[in-house]
N, C-alpha and C. Protein backbone atom coordinates (compact mmCIF):
# COMPACT_ATOMS: atom_id res chain seq x y z
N UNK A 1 118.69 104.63 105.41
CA UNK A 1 119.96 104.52 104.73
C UNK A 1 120.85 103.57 105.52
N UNK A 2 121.38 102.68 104.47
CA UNK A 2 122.47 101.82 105.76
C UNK A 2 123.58 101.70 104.76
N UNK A 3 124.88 100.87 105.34
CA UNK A 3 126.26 100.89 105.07
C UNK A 3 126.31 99.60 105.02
N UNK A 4 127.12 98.58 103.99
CA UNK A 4 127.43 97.32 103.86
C UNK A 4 129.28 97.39 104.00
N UNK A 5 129.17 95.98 104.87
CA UNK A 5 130.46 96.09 105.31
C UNK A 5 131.04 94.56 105.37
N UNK A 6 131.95 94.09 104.68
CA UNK A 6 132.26 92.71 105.20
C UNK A 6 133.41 92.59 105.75
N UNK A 7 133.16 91.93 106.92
CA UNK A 7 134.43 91.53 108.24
C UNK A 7 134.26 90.83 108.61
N UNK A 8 135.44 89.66 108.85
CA UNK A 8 135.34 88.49 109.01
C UNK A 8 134.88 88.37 110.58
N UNK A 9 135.27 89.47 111.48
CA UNK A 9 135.34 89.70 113.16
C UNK A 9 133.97 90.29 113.62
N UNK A 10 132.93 90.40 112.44
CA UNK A 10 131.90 91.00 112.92
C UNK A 10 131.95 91.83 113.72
N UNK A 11 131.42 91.83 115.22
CA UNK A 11 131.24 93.03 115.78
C UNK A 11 132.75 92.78 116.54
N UNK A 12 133.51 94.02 116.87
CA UNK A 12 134.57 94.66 117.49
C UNK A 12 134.73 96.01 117.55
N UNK A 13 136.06 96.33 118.12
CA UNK A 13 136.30 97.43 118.48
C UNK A 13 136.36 98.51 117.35
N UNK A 14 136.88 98.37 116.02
CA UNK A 14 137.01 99.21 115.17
C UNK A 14 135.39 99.61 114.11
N UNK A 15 134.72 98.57 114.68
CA UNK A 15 133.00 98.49 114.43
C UNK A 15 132.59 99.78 115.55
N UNK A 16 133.04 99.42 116.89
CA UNK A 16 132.18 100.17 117.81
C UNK A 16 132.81 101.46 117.96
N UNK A 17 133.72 101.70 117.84
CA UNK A 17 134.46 102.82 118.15
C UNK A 17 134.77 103.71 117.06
N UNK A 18 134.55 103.34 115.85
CA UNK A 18 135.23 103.83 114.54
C UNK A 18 133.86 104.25 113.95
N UNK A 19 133.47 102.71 113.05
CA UNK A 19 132.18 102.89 112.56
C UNK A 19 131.09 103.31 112.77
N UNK A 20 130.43 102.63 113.82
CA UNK A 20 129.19 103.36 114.26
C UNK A 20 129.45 105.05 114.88
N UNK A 21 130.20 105.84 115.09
CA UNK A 21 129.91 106.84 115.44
C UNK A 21 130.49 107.89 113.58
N UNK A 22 131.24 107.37 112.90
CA UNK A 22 131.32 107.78 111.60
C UNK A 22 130.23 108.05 111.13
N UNK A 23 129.42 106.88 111.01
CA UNK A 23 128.05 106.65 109.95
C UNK A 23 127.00 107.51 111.15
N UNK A 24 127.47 107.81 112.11
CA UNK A 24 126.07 108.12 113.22
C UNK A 24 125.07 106.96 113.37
N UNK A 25 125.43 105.66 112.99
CA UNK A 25 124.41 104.68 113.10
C UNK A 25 123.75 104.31 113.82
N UNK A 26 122.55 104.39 114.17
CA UNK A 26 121.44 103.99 115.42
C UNK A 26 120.83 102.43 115.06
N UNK A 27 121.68 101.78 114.59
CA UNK A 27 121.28 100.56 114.54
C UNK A 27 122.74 100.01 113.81
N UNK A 28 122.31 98.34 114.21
CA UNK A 28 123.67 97.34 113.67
C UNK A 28 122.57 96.29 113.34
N UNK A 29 123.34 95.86 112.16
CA UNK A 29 122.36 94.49 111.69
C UNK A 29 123.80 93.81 111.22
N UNK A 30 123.72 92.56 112.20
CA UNK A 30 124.72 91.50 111.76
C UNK A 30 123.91 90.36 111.39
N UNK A 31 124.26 90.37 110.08
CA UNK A 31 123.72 88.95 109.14
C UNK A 31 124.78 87.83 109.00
N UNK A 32 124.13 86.94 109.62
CA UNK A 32 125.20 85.67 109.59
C UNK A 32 124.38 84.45 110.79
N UNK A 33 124.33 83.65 109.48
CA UNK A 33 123.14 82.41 109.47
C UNK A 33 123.56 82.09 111.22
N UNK A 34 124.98 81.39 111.00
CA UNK A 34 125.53 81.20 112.22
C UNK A 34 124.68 81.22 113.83
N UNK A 35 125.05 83.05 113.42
CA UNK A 35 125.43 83.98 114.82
C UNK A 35 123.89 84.31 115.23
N UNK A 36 123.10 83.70 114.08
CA UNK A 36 121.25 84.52 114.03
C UNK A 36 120.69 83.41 115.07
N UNK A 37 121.27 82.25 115.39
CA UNK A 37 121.04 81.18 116.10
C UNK A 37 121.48 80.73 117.09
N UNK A 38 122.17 81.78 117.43
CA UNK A 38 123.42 81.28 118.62
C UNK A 38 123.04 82.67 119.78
N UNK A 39 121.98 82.34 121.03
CA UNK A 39 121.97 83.42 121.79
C UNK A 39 123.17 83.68 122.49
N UNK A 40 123.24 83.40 123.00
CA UNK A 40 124.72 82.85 124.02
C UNK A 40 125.61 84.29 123.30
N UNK A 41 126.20 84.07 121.75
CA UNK A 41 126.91 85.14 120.87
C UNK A 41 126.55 86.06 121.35
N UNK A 42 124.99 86.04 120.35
CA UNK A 42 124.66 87.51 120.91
C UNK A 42 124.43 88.17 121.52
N UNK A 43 124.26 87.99 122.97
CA UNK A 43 124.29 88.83 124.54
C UNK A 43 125.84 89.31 124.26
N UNK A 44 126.29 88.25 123.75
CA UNK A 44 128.10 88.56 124.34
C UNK A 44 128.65 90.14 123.46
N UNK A 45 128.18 89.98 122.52
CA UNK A 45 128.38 90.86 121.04
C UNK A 45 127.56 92.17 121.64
N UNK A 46 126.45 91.83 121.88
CA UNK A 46 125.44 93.13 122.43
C UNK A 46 125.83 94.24 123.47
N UNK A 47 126.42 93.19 124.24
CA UNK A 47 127.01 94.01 125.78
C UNK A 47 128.25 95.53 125.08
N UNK A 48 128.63 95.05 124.14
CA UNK A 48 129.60 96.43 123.95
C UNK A 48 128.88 97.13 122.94
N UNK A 49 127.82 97.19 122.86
CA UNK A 49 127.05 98.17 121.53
C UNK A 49 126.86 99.34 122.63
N UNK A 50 126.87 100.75 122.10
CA UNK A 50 127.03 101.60 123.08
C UNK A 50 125.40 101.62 122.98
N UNK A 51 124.97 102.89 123.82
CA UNK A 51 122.91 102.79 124.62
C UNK A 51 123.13 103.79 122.91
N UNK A 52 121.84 103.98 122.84
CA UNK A 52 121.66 104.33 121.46
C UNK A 52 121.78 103.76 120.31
N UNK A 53 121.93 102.81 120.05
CA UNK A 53 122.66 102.10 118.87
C UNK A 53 121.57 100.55 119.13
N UNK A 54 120.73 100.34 118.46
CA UNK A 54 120.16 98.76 118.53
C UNK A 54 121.09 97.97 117.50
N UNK A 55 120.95 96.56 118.14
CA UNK A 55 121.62 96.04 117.86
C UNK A 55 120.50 94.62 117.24
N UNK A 56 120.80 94.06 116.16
CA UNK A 56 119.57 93.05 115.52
C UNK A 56 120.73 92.32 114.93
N UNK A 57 120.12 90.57 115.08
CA UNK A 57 120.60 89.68 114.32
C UNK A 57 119.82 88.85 113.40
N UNK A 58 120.36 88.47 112.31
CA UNK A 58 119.48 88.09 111.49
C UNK A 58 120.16 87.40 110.44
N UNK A 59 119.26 86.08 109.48
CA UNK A 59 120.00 85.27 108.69
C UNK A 59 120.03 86.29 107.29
N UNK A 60 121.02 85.80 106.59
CA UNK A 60 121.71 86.65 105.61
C UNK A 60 120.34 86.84 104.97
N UNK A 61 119.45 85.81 104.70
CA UNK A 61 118.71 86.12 103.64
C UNK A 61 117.09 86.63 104.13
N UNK A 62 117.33 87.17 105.78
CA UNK A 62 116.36 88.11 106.03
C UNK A 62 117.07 89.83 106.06
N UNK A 63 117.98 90.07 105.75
CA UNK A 63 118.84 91.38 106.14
C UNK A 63 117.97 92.22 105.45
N UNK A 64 117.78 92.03 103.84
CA UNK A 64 116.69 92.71 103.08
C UNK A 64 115.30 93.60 104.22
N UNK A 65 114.65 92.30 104.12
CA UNK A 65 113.13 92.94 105.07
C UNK A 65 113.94 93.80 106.03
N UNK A 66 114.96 93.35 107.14
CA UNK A 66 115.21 94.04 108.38
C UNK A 66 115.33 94.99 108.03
N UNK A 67 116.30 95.62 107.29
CA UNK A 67 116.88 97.24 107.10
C UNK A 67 115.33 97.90 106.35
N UNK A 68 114.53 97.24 105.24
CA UNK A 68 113.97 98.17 104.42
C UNK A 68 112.45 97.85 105.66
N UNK A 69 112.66 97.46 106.38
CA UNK A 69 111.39 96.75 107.44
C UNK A 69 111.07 98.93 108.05
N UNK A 70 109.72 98.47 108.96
CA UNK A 70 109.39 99.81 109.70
C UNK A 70 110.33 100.14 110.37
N UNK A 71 110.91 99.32 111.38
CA UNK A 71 111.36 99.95 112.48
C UNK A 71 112.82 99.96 112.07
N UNK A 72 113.63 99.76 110.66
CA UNK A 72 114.76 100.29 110.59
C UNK A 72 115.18 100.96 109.34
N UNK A 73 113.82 101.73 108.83
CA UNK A 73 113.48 101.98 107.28
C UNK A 73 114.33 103.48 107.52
N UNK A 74 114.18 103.77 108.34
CA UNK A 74 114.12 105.43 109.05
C UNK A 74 115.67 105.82 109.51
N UNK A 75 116.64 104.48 109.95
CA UNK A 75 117.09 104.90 110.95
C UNK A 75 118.67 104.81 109.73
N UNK A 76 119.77 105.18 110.22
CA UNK A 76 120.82 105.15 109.64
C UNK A 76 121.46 103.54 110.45
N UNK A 77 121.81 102.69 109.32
CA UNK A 77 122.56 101.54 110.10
C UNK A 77 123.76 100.89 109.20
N UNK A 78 124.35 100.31 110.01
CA UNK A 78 125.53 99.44 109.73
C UNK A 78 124.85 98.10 109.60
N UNK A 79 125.00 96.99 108.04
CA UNK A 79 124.71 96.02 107.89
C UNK A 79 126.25 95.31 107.69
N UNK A 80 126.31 94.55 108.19
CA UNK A 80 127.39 93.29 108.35
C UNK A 80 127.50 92.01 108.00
N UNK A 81 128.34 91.79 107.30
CA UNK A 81 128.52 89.93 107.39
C UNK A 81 129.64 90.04 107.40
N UNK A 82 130.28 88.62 107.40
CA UNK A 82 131.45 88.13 107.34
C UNK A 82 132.14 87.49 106.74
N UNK A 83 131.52 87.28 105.78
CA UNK A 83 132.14 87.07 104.26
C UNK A 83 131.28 87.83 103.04
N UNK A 84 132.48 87.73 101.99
CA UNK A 84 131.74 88.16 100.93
C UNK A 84 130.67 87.16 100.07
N UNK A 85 130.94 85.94 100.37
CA UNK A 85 129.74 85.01 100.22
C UNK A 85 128.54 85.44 100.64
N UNK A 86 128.25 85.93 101.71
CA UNK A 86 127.10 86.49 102.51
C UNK A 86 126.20 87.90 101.71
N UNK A 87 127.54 88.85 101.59
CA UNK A 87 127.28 90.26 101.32
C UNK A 87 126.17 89.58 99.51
N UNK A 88 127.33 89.08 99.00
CA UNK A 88 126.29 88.36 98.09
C UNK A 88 124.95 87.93 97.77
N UNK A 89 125.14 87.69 98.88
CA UNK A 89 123.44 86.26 99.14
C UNK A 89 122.67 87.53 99.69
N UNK A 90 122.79 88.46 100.31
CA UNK A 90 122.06 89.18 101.03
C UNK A 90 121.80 90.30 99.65
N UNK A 91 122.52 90.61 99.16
CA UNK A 91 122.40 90.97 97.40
C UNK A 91 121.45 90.47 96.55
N UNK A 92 121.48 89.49 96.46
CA UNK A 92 120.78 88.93 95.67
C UNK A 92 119.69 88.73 96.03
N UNK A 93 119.13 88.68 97.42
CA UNK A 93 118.16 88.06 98.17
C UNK A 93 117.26 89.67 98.29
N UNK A 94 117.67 90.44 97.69
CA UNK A 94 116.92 92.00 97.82
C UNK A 94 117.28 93.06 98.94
N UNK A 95 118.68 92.74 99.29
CA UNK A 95 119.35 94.36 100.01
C UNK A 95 120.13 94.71 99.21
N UNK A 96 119.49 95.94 97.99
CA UNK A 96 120.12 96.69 97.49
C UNK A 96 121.04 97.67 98.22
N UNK A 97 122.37 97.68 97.54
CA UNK A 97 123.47 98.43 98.30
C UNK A 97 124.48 99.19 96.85
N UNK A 98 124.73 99.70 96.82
CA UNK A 98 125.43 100.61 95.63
C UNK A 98 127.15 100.48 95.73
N UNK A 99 127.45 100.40 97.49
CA UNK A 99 128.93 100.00 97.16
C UNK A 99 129.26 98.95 98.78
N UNK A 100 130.00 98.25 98.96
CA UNK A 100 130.29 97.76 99.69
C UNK A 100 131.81 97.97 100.20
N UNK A 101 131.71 97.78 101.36
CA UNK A 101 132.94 98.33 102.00
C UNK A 101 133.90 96.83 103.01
N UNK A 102 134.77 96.37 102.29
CA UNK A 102 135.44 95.13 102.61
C UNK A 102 136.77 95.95 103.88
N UNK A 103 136.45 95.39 105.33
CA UNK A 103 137.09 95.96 106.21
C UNK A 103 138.63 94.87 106.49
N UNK A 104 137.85 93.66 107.05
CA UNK A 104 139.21 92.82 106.88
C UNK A 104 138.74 91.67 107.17
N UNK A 105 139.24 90.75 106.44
CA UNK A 105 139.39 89.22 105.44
C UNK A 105 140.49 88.49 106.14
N UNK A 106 140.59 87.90 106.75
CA UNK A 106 141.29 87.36 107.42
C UNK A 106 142.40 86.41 106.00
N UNK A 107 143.74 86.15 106.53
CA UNK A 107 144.35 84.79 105.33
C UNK A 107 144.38 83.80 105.80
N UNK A 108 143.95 82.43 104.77
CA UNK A 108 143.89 81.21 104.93
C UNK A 108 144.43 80.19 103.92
N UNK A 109 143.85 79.31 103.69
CA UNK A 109 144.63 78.58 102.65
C UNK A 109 144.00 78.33 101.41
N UNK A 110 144.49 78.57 100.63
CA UNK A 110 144.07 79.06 99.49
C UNK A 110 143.62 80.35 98.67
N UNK A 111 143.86 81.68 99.90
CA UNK A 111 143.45 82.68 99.64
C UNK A 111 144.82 83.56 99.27
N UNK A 112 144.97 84.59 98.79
CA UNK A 112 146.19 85.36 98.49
C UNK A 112 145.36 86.81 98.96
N UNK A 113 146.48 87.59 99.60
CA UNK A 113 146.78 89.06 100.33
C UNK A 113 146.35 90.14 99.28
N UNK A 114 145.51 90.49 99.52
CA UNK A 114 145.71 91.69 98.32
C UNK A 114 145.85 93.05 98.51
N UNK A 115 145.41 93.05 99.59
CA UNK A 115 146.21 94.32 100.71
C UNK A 115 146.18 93.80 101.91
N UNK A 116 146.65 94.85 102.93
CA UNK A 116 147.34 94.46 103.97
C UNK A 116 146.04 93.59 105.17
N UNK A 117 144.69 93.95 104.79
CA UNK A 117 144.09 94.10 105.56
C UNK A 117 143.13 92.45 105.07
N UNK A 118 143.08 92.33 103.61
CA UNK A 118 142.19 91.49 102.93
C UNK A 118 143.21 90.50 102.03
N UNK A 119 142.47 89.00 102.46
CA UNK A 119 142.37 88.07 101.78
C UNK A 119 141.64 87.29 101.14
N UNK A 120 141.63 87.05 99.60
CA UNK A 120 140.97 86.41 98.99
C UNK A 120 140.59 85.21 98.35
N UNK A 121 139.47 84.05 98.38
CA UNK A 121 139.83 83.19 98.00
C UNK A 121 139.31 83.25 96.54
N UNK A 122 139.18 81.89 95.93
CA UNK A 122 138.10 82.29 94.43
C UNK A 122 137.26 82.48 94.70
N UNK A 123 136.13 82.18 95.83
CA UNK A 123 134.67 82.29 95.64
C UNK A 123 134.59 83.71 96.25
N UNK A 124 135.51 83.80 97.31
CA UNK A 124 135.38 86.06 97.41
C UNK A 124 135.42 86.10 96.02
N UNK A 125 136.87 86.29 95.30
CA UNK A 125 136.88 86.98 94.04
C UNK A 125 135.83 86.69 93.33
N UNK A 126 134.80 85.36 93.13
CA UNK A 126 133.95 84.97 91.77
C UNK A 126 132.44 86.25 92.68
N UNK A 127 132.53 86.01 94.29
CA UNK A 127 131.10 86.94 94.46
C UNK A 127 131.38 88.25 94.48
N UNK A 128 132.44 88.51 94.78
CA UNK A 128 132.77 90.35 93.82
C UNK A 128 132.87 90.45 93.21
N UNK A 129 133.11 89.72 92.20
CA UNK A 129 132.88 89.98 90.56
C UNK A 129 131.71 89.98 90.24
N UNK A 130 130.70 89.26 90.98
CA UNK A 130 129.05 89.37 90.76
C UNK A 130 128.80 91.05 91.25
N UNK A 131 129.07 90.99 92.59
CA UNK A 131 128.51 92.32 92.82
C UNK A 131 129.12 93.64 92.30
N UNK A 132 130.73 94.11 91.33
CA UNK A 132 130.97 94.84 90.78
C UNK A 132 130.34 94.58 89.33
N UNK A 133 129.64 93.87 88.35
CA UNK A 133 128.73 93.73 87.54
C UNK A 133 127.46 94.13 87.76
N UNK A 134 127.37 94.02 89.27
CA UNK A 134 125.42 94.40 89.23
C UNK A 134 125.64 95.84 89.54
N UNK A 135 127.04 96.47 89.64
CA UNK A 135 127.12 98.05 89.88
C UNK A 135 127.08 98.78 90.88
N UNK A 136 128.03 97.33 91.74
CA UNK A 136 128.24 97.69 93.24
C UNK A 136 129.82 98.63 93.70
N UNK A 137 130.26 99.26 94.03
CA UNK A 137 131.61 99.72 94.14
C UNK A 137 132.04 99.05 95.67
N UNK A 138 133.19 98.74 95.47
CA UNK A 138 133.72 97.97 96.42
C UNK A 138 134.73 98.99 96.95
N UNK A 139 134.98 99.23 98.05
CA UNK A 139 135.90 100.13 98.98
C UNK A 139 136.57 99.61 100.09
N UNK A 140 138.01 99.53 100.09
CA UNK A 140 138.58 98.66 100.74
C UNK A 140 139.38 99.79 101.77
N UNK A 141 138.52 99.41 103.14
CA UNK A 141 139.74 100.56 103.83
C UNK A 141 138.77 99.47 105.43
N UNK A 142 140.31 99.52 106.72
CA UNK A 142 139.58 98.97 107.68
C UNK A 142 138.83 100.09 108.89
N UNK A 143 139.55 101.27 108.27
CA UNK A 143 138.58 102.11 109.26
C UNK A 143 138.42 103.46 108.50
N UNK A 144 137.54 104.19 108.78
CA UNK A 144 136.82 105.55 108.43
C UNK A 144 137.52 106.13 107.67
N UNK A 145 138.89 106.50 108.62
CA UNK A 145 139.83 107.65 108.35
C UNK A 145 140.87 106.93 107.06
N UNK A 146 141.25 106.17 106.82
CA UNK A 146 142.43 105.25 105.92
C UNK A 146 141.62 105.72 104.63
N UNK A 147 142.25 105.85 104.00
CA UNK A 147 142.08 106.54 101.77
C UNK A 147 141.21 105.24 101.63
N UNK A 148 140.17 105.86 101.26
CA UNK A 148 139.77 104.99 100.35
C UNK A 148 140.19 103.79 99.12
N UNK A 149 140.26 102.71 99.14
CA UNK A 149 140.69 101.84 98.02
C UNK A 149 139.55 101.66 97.39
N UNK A 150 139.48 102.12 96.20
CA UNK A 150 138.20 101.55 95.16
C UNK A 150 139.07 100.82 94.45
N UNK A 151 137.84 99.53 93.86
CA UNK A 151 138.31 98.62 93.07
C UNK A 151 137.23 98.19 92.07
């Protein structure tokens, strides 16, 4: 069983301290073409994953195999990207997920606030509109404890 989550900050404190002990997650899978190529990141990112908790990187459009793979078929995990472009592609690419959970979206230009935490541009809004059609529920909260926002 795993959890879909998009944040623009990938791994941090409200990831390590919040999330993973919420979900009980014994694994993190951060998908992001980027970061799947960049060792250097990921030592840096790794060092605060607490002992218990593996930590795997991987391009958006291997996230599928990883989570439904042997060695993380079993385990409870947190899957990640950092945009909703991604959560998409990793959708479509065969990681079925039922609802996704948008933590925080940084604002830029061209994007508008839609709560305090998330900003959107058109291509967020056009790939959540894909994934609330394929019968995904979207839940907007940046940590555990905050009410749920369904949308």
């Amino acid at each position: 069983m795993f959890f879909a989550r998009v944040d623009s900050r990938l791994v941090h404190g409200q990831i390590i301290e919040a999330w993973l002990p919420f979900l009980d997650a014994r694994a993190l899978v951060v998908a992001n073409d980027e970061l799947a190529e960049d060792e250097l990141r990921q030592q840096i990112m790794s060092i605060a994953i607490p002992l218990g908790v593996d930590i795997h990187f991987s391009r958006v459009n291997a996230a599928a195999a990883l989570l439904h793979g042997k060695d993380l078929a079993h385990k409870d995990a947190l899957a990640l990207f950092s945009s909703c472009r991604d959560a998409c592609r990793a959708f479509d690419a065969g990681l079925a997920f039922t609802r996704l959970n948008l933590g925080n979206l940084h604002y830029g230009p061209g994007k508008k606030q839609i709560c305090q935490h998330i900003a959107l541009g058109k291509e967020d809004e056009d790939c959540l509109e894909h994934l609330r059609g394929k019968g995904v529920v979207l839940d907007y909260r940046c940590i555990p404890n905050d009410p749920v926002e369904l949308a």
